[in-house]
PDB file of N, CA and C in Angstrom:
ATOM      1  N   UNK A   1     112.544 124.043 111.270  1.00  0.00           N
ATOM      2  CA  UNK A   1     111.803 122.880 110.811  1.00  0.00           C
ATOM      3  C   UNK A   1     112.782 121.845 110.273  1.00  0.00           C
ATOM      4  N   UNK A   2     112.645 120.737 110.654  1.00  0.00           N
ATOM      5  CA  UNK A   2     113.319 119.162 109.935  1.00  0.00           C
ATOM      6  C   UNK A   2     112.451 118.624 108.972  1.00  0.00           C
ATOM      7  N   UNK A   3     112.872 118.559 107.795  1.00  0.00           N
ATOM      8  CA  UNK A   3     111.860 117.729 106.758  1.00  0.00           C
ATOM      9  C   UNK A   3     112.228 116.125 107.542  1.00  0.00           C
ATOM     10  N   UNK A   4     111.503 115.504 106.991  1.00  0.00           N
ATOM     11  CA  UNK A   4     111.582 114.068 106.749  1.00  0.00           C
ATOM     12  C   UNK A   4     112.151 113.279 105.560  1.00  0.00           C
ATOM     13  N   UNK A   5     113.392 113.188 105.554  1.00  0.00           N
ATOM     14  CA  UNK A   5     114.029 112.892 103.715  1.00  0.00           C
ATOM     15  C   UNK A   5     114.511 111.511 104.342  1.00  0.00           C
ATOM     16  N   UNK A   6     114.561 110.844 103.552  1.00  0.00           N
ATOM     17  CA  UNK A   6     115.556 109.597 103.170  1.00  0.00           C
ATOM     18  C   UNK A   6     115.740 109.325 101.976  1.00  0.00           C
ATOM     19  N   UNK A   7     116.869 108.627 101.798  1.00  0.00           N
ATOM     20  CA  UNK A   7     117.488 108.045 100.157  1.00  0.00           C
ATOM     21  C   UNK A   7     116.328 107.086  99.529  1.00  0.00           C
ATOM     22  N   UNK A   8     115.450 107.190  98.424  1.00  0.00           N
ATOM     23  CA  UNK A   8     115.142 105.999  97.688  1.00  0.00           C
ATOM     24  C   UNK A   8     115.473 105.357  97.299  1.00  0.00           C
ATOM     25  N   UNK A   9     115.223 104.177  97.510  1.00  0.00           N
ATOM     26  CA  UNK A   9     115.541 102.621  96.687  1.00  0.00           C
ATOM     27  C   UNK A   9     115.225 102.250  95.281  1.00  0.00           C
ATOM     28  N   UNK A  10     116.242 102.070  94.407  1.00  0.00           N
ATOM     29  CA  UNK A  10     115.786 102.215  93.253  1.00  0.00           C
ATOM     30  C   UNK A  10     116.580 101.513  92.267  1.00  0.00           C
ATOM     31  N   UNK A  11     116.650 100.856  91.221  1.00  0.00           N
ATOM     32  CA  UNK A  11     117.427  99.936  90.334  1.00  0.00           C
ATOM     33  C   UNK A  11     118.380 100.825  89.922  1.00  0.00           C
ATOM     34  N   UNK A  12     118.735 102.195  89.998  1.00  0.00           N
ATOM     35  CA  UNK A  12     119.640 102.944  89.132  1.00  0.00           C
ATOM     36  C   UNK A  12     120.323 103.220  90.246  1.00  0.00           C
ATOM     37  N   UNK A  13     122.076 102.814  89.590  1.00  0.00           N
ATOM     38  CA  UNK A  13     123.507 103.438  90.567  1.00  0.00           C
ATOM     39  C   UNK A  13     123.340 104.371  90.490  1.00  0.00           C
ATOM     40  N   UNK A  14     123.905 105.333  91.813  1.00  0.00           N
ATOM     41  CA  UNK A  14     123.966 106.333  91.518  1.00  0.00           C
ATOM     42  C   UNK A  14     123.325 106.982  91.883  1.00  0.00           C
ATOM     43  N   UNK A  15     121.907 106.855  91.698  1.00  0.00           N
ATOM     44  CA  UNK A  15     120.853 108.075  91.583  1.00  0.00           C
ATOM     45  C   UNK A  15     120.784 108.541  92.782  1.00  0.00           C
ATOM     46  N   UNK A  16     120.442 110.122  92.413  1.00  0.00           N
ATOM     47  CA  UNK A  16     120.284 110.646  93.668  1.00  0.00           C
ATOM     48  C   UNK A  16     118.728 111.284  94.090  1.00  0.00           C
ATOM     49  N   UNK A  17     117.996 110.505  94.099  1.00  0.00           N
ATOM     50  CA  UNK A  17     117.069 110.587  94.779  1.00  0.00           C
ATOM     51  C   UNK A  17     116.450 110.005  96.118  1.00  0.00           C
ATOM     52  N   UNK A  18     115.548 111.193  96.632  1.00  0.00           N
ATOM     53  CA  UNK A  18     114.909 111.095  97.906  1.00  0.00           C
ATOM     54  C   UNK A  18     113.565 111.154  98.056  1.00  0.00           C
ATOM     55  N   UNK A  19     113.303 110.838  99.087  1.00  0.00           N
ATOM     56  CA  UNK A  19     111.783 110.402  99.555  1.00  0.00           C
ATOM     57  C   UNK A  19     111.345 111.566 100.358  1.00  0.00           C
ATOM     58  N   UNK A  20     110.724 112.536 100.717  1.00  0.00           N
ATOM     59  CA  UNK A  20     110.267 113.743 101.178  1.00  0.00           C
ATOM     60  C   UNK A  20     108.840 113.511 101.704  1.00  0.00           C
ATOM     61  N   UNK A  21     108.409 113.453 103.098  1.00  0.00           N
ATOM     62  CA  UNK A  21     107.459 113.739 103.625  1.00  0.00           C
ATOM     63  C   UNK A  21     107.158 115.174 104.145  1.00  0.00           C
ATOM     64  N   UNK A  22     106.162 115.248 103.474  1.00  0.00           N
ATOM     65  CA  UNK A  22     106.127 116.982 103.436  1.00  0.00           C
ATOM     66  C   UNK A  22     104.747 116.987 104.425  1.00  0.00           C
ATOM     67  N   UNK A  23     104.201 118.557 105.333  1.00  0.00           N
ATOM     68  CA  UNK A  23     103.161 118.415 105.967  1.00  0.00           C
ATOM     69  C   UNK A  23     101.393 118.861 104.879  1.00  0.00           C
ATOM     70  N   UNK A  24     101.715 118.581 103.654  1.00  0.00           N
ATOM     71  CA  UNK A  24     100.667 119.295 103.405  1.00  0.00           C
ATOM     72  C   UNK A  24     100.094 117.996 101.953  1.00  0.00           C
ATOM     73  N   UNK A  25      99.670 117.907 101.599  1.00  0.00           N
ATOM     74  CA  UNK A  25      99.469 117.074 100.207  1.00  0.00           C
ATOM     75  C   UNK A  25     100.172 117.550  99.102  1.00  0.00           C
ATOM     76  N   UNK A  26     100.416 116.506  97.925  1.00  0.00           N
ATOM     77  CA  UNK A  26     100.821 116.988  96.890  1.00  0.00           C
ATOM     78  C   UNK A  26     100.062 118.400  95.896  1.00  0.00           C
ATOM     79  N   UNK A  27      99.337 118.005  96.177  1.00  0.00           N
ATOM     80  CA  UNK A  27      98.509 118.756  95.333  1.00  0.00           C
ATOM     81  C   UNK A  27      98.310 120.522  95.923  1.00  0.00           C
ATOM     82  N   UNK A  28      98.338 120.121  97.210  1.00  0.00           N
ATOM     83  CA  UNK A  28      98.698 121.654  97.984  1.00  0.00           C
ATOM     84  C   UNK A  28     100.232 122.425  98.081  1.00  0.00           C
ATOM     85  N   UNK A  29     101.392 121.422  97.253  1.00  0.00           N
ATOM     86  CA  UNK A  29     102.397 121.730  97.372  1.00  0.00           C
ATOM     87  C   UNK A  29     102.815 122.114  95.822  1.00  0.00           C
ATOM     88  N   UNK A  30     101.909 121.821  94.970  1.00  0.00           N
ATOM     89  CA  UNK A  30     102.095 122.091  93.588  1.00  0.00           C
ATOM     90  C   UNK A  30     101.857 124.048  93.926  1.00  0.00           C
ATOM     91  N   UNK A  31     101.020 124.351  94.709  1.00  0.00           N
ATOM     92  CA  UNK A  31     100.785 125.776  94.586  1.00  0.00           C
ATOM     93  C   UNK A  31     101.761 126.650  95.313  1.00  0.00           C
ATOM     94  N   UNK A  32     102.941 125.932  95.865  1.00  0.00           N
ATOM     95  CA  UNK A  32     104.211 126.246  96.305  1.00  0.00           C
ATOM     96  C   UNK A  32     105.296 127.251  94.838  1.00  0.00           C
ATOM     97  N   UNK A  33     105.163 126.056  93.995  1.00  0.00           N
ATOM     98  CA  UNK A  33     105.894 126.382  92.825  1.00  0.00           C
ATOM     99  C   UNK A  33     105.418 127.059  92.070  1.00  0.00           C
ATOM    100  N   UNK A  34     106.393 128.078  91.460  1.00  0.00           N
ATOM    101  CA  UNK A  34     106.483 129.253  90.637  1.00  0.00           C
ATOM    102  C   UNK A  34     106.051 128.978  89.136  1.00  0.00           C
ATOM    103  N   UNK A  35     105.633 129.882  88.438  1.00  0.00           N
ATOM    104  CA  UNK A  35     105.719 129.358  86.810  1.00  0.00           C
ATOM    105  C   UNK A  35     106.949 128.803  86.421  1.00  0.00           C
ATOM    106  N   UNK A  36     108.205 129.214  86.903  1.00  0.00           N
ATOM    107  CA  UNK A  36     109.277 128.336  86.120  1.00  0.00           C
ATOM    108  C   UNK A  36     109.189 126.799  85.947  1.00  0.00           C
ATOM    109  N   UNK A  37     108.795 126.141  87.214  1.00  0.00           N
ATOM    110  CA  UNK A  37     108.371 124.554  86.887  1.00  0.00           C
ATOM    111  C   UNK A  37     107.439 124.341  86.052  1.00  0.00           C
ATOM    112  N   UNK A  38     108.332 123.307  85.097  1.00  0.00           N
ATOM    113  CA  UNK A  38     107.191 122.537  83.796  1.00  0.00           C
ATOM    114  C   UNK A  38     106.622 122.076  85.301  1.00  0.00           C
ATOM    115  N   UNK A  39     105.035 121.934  84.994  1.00  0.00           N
ATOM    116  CA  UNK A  39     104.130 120.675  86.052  1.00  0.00           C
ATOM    117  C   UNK A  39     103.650 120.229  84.532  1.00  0.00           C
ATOM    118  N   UNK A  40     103.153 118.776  85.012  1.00  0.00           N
ATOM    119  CA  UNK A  40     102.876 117.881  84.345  1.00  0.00           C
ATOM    120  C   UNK A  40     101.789 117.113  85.073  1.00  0.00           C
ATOM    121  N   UNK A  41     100.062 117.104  85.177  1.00  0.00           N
ATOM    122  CA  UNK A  41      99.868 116.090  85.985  1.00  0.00           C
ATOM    123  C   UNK A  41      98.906 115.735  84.802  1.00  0.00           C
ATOM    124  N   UNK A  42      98.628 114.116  85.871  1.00  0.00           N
ATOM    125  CA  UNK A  42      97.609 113.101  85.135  1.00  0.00           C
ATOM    126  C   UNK A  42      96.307 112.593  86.274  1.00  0.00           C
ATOM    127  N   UNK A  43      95.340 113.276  85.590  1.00  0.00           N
ATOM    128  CA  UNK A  43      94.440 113.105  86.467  1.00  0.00           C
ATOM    129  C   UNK A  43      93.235 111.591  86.146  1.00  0.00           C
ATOM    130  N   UNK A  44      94.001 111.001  85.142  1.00  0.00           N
ATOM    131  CA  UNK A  44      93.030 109.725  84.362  1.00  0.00           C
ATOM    132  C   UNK A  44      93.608 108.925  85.348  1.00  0.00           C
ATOM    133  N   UNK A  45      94.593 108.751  86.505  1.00  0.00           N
ATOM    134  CA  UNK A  45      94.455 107.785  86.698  1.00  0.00           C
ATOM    135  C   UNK A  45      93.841 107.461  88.060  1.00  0.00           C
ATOM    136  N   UNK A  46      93.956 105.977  88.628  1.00  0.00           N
ATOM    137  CA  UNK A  46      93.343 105.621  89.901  1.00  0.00           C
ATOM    138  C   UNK A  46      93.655 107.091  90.792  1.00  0.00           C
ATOM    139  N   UNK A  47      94.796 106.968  90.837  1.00  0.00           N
ATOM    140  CA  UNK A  47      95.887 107.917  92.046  1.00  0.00           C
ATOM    141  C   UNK A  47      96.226 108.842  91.292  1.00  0.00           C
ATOM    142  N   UNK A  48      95.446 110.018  90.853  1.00  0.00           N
ATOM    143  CA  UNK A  48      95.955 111.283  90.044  1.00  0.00           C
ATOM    144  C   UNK A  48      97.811 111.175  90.763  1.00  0.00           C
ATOM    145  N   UNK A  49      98.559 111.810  89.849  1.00  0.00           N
ATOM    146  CA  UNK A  49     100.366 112.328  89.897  1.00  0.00           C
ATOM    147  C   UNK A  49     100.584 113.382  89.455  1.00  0.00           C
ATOM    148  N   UNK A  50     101.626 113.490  89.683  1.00  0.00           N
ATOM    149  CA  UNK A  50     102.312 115.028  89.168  1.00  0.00           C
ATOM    150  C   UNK A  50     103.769 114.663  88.561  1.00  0.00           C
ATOM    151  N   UNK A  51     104.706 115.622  87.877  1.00  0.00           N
ATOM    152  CA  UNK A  51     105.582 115.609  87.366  1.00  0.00           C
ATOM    153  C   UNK A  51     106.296 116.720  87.790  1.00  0.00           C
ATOM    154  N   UNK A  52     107.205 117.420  88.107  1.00  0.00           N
ATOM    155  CA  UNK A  52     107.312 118.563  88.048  1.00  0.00           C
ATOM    156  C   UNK A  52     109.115 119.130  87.786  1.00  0.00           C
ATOM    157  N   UNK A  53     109.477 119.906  87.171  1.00  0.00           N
ATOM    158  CA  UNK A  53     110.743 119.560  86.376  1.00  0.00           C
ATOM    159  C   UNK A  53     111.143 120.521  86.467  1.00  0.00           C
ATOM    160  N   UNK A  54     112.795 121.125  87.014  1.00  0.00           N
ATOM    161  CA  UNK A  54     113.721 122.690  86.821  1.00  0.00           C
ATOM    162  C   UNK A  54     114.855 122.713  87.072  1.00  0.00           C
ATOM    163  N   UNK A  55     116.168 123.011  86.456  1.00  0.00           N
ATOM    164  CA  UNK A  55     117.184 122.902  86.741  1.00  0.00           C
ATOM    165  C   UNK A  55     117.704 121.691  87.054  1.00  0.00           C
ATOM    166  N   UNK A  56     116.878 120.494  86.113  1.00  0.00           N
ATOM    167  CA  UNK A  56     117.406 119.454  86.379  1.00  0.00           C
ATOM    168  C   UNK A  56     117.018 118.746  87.628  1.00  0.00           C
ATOM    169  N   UNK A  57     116.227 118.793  88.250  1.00  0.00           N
ATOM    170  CA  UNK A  57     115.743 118.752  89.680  1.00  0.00           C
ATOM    171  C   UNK A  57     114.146 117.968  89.278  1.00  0.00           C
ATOM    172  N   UNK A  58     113.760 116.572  89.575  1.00  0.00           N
ATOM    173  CA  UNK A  58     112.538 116.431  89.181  1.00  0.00           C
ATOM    174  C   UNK A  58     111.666 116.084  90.387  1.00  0.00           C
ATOM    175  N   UNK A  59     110.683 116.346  90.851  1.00  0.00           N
ATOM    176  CA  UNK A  59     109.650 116.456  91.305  1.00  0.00           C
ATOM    177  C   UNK A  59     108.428 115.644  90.824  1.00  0.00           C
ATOM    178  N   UNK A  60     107.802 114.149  91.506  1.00  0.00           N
ATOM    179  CA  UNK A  60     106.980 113.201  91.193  1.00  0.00           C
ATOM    180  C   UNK A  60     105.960 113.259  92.708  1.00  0.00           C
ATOM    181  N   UNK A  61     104.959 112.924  92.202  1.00  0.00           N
ATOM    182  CA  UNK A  61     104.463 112.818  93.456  1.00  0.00           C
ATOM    183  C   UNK A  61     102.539 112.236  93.585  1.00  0.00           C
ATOM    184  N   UNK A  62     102.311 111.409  94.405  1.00  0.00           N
ATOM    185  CA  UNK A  62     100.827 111.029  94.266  1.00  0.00           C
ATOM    186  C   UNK A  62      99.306 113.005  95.162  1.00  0.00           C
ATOM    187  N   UNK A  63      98.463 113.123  93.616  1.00  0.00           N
ATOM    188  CA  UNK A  63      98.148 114.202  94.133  1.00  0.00           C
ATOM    189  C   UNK A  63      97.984 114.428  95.421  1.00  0.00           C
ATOM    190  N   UNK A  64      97.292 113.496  95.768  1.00  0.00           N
ATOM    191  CA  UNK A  64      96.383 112.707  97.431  1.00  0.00           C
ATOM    192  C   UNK A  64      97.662 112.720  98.506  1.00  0.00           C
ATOM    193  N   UNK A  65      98.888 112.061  98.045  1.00  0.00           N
ATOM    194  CA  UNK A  65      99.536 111.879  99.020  1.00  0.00           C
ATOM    195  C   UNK A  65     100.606 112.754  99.517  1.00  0.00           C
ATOM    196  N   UNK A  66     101.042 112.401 100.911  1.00  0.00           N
ATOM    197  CA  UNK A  66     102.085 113.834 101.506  1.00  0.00           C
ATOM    198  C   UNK A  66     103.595 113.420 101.404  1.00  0.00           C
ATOM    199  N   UNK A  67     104.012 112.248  99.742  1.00  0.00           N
ATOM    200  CA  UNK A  67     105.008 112.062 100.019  1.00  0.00           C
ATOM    201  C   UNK A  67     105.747 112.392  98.439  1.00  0.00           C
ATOM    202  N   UNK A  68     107.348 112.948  98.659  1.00  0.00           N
ATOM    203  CA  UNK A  68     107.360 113.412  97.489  1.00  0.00           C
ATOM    204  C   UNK A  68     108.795 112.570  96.743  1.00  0.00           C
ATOM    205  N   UNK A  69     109.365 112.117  95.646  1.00  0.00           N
ATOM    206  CA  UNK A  69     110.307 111.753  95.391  1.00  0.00           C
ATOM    207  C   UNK A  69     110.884 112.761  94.478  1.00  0.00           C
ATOM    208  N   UNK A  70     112.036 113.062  95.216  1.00  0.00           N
ATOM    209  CA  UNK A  70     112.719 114.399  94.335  1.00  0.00           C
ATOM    210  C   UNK A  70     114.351 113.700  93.816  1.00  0.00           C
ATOM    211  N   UNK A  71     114.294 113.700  92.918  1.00  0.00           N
ATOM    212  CA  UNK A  71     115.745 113.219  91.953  1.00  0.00           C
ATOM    213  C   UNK A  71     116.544 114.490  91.741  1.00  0.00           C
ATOM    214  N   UNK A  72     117.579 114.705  92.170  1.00  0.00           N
ATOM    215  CA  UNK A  72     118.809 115.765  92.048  1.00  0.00           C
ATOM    216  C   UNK A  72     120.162 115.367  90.481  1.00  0.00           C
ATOM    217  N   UNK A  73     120.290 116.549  89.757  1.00  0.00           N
ATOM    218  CA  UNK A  73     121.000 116.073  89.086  1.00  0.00           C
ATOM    219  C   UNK A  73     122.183 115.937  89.818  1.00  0.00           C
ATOM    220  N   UNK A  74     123.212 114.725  89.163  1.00  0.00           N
ATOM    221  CA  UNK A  74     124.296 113.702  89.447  1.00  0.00           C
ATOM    222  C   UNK A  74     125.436 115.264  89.978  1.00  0.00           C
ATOM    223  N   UNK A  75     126.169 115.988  89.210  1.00  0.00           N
ATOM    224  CA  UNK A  75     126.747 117.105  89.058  1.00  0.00           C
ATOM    225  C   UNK A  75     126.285 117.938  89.981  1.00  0.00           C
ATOM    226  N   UNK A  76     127.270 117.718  91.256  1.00  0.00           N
ATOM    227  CA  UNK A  76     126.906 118.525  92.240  1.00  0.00           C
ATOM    228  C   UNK A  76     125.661 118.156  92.685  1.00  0.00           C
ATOM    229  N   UNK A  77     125.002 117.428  93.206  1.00  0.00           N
ATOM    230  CA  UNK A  77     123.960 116.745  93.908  1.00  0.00           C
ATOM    231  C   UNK A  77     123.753 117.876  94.938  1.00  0.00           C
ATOM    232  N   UNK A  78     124.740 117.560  96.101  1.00  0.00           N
ATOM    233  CA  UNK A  78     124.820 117.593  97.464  1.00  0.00           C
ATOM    234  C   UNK A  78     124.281 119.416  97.553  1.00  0.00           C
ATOM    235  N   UNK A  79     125.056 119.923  96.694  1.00  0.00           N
ATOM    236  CA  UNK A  79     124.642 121.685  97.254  1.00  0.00           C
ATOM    237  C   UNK A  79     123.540 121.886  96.384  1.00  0.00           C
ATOM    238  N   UNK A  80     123.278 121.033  94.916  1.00  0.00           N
ATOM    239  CA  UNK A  80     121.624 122.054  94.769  1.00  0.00           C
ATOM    240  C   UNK A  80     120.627 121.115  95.654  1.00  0.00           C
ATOM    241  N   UNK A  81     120.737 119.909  95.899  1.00  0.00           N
ATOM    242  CA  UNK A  81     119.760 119.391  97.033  1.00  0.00           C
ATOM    243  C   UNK A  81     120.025 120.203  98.444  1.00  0.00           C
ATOM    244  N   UNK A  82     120.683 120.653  98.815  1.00  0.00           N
ATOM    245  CA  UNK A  82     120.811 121.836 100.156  1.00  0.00           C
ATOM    246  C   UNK A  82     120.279 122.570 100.078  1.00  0.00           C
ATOM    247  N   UNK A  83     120.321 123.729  98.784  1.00  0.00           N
ATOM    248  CA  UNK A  83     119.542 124.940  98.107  1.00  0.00           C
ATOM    249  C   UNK A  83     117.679 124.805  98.202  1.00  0.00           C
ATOM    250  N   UNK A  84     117.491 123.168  97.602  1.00  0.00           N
ATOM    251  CA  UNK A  84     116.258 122.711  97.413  1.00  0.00           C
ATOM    252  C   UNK A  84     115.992 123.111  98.679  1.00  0.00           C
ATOM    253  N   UNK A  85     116.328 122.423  99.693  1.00  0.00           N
ATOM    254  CA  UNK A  85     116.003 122.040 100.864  1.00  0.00           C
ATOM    255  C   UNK A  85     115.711 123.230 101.694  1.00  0.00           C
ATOM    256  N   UNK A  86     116.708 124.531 101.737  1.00  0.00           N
ATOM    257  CA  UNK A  86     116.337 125.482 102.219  1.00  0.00           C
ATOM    258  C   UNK A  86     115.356 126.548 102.311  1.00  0.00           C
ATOM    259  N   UNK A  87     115.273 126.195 100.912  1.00  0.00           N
ATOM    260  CA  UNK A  87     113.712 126.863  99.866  1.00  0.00           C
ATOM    261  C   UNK A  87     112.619 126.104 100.354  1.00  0.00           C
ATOM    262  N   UNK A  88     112.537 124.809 100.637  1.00  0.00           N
ATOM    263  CA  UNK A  88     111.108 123.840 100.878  1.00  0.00           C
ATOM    264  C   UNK A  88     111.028 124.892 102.360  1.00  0.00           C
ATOM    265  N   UNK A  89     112.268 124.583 103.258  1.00  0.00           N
ATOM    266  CA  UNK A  89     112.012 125.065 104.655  1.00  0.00           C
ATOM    267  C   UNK A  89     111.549 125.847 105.016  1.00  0.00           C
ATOM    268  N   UNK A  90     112.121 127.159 103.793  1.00  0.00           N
ATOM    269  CA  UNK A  90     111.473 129.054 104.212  1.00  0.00           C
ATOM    270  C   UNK A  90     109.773 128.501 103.643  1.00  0.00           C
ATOM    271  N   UNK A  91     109.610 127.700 102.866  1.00  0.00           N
ATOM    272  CA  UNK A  91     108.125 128.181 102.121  1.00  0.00           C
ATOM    273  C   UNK A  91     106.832 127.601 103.514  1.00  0.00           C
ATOM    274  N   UNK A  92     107.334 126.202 103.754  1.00  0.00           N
ATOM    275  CA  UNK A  92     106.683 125.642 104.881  1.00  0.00           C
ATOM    276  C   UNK A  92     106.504 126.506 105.969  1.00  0.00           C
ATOM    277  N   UNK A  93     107.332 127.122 106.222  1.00  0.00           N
ATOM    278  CA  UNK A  93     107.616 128.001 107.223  1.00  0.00           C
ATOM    279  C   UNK A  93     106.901 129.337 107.645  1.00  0.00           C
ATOM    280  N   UNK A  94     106.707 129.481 106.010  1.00  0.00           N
ATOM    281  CA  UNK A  94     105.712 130.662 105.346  1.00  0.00           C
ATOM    282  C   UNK A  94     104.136 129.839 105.888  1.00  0.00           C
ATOM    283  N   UNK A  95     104.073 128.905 105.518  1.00  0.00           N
ATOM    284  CA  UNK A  95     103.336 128.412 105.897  1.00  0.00           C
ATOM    285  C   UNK A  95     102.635 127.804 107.383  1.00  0.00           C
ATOM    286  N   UNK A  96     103.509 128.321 108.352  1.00  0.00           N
ATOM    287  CA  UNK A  96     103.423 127.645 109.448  1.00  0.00           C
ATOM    288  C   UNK A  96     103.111 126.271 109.473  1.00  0.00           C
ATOM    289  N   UNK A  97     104.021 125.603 108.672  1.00  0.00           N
ATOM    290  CA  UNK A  97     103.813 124.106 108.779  1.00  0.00           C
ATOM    291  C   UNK A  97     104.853 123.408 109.987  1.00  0.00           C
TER     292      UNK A  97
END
């Protein structure tokens, strides 16, 4: 499987975040993650969100929608976003997505 990632656009140098089109909704991908992720959602608003937070690794996302913005900490970016990435792949996969 190929995710769909690209770099986000964003006022902060540096940052290393990405844009993730995933095949399933947010809200169906929250039941992906383990108790270790703080989740955080807000369901008061127009577009319920999520928060979702571990190892420095944050996880935002509209409940409704299939797109995800994942921020990698700065320190070593490149291999725990690989790690991320391999983990999304086996779970989808699990999933026959």
């Amino acid at each position: 499987m190929i995710l769909d990632c690209k770099k986000a656009e964003n006022c902060f140098q540096d940052s290393q975040t990405y844009e993730y089109r995933i095949p399933l909704t947010a809200e169906d991908f929250l039941r992906i993650l383990d108790s270790t992720w703080q989740t955080r959602c807000n369901y008061r608003l127009r577009r319920p969100v999520f928060i979702s937070e571990k190892d420095g690794i944050h996880i935002k996302g509209i409940l409704s929608g299939t797109i995800l913005r994942i921020s990698f900490p700065n320190k070593n970016y490149e291999s725990v976003k690989k790690n991320f990435e391999d983990w999304l792949v086996t779970e989808f996969e699990k999933m026959q997505y």
